[in-house]
C-alpha atoms as a PDB file:
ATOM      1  CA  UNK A   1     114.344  93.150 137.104  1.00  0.00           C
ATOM      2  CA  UNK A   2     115.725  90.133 135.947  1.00  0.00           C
ATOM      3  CA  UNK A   3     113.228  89.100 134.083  1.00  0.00           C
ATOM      4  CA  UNK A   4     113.420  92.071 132.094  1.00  0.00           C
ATOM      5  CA  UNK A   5     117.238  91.712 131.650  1.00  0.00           C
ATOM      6  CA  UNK A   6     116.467  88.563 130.399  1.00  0.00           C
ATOM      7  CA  UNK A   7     113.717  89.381 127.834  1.00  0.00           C
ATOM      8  CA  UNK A   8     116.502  91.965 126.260  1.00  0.00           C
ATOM      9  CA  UNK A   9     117.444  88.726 124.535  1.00  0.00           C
ATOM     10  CA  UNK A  10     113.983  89.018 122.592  1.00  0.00           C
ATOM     11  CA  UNK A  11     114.674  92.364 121.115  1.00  0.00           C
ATOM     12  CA  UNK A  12     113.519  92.551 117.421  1.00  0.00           C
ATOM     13  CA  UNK A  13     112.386  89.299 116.742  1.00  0.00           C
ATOM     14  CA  UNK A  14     116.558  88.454 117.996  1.00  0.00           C
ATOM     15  CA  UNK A  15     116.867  84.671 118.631  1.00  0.00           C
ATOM     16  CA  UNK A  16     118.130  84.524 122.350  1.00  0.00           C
ATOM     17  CA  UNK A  17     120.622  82.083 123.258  1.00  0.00           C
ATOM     18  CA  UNK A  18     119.263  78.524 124.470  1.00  0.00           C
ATOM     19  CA  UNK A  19     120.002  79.085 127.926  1.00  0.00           C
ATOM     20  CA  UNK A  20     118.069  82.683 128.172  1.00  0.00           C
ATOM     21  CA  UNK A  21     115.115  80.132 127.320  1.00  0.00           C
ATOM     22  CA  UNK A  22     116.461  77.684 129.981  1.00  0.00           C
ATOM     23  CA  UNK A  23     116.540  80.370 132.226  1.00  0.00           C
ATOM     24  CA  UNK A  24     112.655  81.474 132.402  1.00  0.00           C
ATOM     25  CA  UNK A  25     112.074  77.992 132.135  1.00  0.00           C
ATOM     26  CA  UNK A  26     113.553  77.211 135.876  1.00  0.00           C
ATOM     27  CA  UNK A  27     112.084  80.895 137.142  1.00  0.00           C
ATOM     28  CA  UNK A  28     108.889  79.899 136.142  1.00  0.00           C
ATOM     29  CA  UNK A  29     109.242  76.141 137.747  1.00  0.00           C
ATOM     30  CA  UNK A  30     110.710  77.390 141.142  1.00  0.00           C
ATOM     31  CA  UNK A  31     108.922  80.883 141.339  1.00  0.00           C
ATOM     32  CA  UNK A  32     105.293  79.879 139.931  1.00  0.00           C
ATOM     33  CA  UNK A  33     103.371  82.569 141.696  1.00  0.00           C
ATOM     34  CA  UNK A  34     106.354  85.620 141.379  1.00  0.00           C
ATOM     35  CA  UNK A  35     106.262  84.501 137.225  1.00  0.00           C
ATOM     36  CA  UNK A  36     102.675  83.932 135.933  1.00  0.00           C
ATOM     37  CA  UNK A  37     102.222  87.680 136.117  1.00  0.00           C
ATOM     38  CA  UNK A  38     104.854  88.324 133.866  1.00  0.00           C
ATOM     39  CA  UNK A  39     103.764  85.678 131.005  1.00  0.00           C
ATOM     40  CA  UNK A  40     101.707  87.263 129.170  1.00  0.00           C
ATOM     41  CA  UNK A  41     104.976  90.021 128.432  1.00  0.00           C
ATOM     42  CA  UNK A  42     107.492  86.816 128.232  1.00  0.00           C
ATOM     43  CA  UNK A  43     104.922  85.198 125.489  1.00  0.00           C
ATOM     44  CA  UNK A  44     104.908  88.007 123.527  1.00  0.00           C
ATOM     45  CA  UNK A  45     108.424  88.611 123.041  1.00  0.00           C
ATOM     46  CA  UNK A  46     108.669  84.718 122.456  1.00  0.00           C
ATOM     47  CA  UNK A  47     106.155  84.394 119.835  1.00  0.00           C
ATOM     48  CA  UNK A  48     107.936  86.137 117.059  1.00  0.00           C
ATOM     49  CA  UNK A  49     111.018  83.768 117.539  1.00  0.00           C
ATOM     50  CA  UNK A  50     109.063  80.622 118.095  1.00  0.00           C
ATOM     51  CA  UNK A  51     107.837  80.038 114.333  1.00  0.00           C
ATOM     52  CA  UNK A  52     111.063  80.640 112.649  1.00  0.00           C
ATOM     53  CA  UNK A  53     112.873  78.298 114.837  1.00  0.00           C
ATOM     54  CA  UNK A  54     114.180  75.618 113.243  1.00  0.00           C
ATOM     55  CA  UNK A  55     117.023  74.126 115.199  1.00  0.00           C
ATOM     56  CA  UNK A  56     116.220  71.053 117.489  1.00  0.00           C
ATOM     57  CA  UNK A  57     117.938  72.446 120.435  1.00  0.00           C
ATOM     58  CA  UNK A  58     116.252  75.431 120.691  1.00  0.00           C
ATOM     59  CA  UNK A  59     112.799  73.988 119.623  1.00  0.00           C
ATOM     60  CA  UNK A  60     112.965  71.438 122.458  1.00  0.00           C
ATOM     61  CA  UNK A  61     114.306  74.530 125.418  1.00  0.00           C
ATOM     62  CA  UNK A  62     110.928  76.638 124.180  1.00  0.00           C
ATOM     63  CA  UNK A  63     109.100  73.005 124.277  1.00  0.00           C
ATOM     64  CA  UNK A  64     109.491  72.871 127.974  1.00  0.00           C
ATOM     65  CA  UNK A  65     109.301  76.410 128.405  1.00  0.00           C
ATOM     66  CA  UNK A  66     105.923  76.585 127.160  1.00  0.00           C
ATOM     67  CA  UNK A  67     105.160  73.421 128.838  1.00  0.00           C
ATOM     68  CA  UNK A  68     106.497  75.118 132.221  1.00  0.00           C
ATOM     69  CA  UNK A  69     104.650  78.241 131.676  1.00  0.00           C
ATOM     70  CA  UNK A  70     101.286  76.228 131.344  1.00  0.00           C
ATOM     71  CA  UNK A  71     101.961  74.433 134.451  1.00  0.00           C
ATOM     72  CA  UNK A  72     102.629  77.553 136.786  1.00  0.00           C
ATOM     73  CA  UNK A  73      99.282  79.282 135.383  1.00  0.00           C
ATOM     74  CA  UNK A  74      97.519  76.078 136.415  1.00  0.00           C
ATOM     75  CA  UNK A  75      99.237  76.555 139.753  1.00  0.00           C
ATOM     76  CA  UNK A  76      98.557  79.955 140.023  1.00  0.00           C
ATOM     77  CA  UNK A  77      95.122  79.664 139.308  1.00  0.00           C
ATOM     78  CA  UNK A  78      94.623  76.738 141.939  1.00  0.00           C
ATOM     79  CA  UNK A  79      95.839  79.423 144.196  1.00  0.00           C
ATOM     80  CA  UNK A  80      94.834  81.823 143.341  1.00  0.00           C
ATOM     81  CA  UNK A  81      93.734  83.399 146.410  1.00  0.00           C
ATOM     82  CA  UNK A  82      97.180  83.607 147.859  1.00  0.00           C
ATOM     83  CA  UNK A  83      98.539  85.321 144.808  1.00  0.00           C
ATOM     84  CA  UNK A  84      99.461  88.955 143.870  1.00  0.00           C
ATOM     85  CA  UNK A  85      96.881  88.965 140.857  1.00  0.00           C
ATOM     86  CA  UNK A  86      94.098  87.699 142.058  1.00  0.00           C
ATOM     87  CA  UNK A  87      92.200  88.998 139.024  1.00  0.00           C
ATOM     88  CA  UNK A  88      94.058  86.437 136.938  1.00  0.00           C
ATOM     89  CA  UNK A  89      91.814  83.848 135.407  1.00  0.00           C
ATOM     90  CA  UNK A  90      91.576  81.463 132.484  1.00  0.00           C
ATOM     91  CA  UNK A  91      90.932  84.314 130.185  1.00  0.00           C
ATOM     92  CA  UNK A  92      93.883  86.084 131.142  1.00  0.00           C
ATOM     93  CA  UNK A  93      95.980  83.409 128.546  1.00  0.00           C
ATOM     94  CA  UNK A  94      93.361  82.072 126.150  1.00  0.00           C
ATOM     95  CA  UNK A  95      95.241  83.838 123.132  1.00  0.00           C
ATOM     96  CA  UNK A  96      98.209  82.958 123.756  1.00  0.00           C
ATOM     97  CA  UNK A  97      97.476  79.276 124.642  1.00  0.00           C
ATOM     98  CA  UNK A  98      95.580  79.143 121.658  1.00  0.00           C
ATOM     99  CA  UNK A  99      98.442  80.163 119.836  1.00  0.00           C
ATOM    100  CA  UNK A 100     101.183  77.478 121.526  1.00  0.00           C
ATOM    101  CA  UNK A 101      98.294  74.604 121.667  1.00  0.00           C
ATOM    102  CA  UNK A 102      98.222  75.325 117.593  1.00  0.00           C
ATOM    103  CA  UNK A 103     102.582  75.532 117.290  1.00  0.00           C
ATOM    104  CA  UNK A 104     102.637  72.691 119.165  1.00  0.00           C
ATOM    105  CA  UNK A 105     100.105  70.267 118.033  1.00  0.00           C
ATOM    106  CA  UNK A 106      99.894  71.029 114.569  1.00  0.00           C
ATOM    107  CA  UNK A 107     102.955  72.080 113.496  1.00  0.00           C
ATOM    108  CA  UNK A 108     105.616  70.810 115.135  1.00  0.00           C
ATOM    109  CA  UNK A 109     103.868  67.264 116.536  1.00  0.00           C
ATOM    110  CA  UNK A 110     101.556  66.866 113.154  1.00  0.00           C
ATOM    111  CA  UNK A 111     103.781  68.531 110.378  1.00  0.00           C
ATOM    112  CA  UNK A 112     107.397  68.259 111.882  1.00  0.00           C
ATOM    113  CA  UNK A 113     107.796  65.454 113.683  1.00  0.00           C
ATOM    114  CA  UNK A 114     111.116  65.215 115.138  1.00  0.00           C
ATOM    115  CA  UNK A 115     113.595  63.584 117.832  1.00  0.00           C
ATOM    116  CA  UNK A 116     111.389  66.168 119.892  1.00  0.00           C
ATOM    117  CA  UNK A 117     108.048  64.244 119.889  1.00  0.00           C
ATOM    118  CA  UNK A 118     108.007  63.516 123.886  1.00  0.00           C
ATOM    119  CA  UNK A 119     109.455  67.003 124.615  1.00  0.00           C
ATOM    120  CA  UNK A 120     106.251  68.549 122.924  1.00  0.00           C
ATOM    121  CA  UNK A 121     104.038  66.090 124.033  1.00  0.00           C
ATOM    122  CA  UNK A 122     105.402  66.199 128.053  1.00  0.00           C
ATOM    123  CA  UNK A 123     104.180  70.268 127.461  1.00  0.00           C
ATOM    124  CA  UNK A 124     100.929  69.255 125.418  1.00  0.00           C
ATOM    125  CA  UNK A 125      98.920  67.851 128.618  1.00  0.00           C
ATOM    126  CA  UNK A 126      99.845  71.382 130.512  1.00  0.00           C
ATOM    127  CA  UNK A 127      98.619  73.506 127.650  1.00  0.00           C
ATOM    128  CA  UNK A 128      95.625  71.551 126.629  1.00  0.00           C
ATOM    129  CA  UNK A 129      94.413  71.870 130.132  1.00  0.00           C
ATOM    130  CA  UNK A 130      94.545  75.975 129.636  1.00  0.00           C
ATOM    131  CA  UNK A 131      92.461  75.859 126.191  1.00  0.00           C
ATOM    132  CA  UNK A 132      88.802  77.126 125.952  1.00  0.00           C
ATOM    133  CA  UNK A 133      86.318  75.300 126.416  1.00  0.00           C
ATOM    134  CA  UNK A 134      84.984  75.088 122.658  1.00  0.00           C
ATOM    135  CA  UNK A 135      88.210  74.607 121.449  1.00  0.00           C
ATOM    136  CA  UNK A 136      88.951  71.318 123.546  1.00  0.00           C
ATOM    137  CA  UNK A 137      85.326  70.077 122.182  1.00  0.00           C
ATOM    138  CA  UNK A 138      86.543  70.926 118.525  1.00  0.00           C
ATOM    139  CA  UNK A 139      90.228  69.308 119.333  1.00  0.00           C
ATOM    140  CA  UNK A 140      89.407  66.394 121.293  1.00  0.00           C
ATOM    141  CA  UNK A 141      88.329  64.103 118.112  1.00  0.00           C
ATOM    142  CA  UNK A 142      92.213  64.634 116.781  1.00  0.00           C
ATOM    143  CA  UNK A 143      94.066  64.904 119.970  1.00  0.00           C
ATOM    144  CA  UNK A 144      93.345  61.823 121.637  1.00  0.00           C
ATOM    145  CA  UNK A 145      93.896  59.352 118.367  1.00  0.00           C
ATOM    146  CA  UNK A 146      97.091  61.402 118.030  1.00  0.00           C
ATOM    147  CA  UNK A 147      98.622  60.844 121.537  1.00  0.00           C
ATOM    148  CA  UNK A 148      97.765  57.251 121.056  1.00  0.00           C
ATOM    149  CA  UNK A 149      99.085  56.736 117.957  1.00  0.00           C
ATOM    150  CA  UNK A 150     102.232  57.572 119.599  1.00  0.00           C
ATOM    151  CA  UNK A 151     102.570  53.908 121.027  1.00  0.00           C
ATOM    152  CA  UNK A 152     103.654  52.293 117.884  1.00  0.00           C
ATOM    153  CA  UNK A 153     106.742  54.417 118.117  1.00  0.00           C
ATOM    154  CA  UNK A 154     106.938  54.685 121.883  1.00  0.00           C
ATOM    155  CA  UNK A 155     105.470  52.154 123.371  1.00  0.00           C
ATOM    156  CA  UNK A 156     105.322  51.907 127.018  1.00  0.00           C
ATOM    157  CA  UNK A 157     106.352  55.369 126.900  1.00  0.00           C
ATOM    158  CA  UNK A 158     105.276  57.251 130.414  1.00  0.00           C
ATOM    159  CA  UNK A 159     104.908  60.599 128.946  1.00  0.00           C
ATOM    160  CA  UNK A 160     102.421  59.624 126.413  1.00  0.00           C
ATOM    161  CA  UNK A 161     100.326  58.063 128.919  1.00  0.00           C
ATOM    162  CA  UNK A 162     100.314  61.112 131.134  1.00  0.00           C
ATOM    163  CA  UNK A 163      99.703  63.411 128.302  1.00  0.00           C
ATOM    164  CA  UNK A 164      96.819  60.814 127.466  1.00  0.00           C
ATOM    165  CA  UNK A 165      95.578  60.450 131.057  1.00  0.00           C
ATOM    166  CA  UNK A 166      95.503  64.824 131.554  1.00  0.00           C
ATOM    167  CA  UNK A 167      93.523  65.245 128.457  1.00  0.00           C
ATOM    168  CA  UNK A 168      91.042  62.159 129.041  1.00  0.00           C
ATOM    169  CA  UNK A 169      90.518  63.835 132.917  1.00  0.00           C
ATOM    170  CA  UNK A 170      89.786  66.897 130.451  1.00  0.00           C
ATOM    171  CA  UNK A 171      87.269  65.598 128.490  1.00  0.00           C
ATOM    172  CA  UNK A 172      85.514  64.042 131.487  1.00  0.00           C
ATOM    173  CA  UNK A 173      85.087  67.276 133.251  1.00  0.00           C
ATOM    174  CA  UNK A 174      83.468  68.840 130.310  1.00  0.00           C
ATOM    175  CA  UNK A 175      81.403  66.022 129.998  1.00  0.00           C
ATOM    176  CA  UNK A 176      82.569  65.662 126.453  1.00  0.00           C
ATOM    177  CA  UNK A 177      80.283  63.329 124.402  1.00  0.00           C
ATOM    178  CA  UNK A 178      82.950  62.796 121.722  1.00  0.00           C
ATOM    179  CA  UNK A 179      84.907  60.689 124.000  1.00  0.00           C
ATOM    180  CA  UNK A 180      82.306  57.735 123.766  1.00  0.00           C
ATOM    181  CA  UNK A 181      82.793  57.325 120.156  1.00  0.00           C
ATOM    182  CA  UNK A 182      86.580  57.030 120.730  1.00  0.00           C
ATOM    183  CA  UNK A 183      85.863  54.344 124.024  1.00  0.00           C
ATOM    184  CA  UNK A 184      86.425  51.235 121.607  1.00  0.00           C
ATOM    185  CA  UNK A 185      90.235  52.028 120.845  1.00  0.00           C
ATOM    186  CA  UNK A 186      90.916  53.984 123.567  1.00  0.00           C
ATOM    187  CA  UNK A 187      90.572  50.815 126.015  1.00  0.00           C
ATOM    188  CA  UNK A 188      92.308  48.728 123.343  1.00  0.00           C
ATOM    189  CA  UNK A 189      95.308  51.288 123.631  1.00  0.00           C
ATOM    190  CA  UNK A 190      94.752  51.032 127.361  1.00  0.00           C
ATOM    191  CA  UNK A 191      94.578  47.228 127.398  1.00  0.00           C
ATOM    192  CA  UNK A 192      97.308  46.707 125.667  1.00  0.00           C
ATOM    193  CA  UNK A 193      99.596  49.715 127.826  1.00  0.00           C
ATOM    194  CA  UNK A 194      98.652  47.715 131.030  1.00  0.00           C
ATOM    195  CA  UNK A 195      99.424  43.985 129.787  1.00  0.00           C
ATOM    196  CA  UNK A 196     103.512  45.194 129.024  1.00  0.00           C
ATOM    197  CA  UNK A 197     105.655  43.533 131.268  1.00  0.00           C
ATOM    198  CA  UNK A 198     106.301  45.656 133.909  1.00  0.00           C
ATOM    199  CA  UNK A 199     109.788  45.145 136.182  1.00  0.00           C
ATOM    200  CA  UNK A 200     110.599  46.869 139.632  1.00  0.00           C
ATOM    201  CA  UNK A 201     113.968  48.269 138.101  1.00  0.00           C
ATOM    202  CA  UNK A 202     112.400  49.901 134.947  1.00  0.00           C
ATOM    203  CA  UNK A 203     111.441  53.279 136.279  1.00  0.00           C
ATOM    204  CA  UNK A 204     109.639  54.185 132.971  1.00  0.00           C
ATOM    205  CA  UNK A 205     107.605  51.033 132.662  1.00  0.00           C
ATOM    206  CA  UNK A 206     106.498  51.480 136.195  1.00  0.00           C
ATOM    207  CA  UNK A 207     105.333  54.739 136.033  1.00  0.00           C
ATOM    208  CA  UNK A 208     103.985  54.045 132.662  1.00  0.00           C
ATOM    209  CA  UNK A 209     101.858  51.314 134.267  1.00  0.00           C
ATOM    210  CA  UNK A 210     101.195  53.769 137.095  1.00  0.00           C
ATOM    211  CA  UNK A 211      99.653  56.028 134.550  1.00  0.00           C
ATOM    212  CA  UNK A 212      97.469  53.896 133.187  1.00  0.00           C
ATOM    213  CA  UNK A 213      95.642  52.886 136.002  1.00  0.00           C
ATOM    214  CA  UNK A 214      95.188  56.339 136.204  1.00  0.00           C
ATOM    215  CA  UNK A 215      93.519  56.778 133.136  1.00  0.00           C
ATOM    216  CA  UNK A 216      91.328  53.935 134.028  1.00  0.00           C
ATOM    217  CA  UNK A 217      90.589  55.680 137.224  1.00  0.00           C
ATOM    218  CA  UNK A 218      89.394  58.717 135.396  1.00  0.00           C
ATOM    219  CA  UNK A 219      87.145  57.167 133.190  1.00  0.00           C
ATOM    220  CA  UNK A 220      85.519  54.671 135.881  1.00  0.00           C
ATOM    221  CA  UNK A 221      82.618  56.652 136.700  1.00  0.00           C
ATOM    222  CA  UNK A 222      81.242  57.304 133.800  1.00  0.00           C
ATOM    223  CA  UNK A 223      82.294  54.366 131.352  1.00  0.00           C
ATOM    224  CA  UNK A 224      82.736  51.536 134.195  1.00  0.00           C
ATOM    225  CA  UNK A 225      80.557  49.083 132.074  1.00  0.00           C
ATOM    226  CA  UNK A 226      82.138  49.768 129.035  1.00  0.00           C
ATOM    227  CA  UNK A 227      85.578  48.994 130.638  1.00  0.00           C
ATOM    228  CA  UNK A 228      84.365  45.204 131.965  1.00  0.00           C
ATOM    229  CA  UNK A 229      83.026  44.470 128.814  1.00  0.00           C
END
């Protein structure tokens, strides 16, 4: 019921007020498994409001929302055993996630980019993980010079390195033989992530160095001897 109150917002392409947006953003956190089968209904009354957005505010509550969204159908589906819909897969999303991987990625990271750059990117690692299969193999050659390309503006950012770290984990569980061609820079990027100075009271350079021996972690079994030389 009260996500339908709330979606009354959406009515003919309306732009709802930030906090409507802010609203299904916590639901979705809090109440993961009560939510995900209501997404595909939310997403669609989004989606005509998403591409004419152009105000920062608003671009960076949807950001998250999306970003939330994609983390509670990863939850779901982890659990999805215990859930309502247990006939929920994957599948269940793969157009929409298509569609907010693409708004994302190449339009607002690629061809807007904004004071909103680690919003997007804190949601990119969720909804990247949610993409078909074939489209991660075609995306992976752009998405991983992107992220780090990030570090010239951010560097020691945390939330690049996450987004970096869920995306490598990606490409080594599809056994994605793109990545090797990238190995050179990415441990250069890596290298030079894990050399910052790091101190105890800098929460972000902590968990930025956290990250990163994370990302080594991921890509140990496969590319060990490539990392000690």
């Amino acid at each position: 019921k009260v996500v339908q109150l709330l979606l009354e917002n959406f009515k003919n392409g309306h732009h709802p007020h930030v906090f409507v947006v802010k609203t299904l953003t916590k639901l979705s956190a809090e109440n993961p498994y009560s939510m995900v089968p209501f997404l595909k209904q939310i997403l669609a009354a989004m989606f005509p409001t998403l591409f004419g957005t152009k105000q920062e505010e608003m671009k960076a509550a949807f950001a998250t929302a999306l970003g939330s969204f994609s983390k509670s159908i990863l939850m779901y589906l982890a659990n999805v055993e215990k859930t309502s819909e247990p006939t929920v897969t994957v599948e269940s999303f793969s157009a929409e996630i298509n569609t907010i991987y693409s708004l994302l990625f190449k339009v607002w990271l690629e061809k807007e980019p904004s004071k909103l750059t680690i919003t997007i990117v804190e949601a990119l690692g969720y909804v990247i993980s949610l993409l078909p299969r074939e489209r991660i193999e075609k995306e992976l050659p752009k998405i991983i010079p992107a992220i780090m390309s990030l570090y010239k503006k951010y560097p020691g950012h945390s939330s690049v390195t996450e987004c970096l770290c869920q995306v490598l984990g990606i490409a080594m569980e599809i056994n994605n033989v793109q990545l090797k061609t990238q190995m050179d820079s990415l441990l250069k990027n890596l290298h030079q992530q894990i050399c910052l100075s790091v101190g105890t009271k800098n929460c972000m350079a902590v968990k930025n160095h956290s990250e990163v021996l994370r990302c080594f972690t991921v890509l140990a079994p496969v590319y060990a001897d490539t990392m000690v030389d």
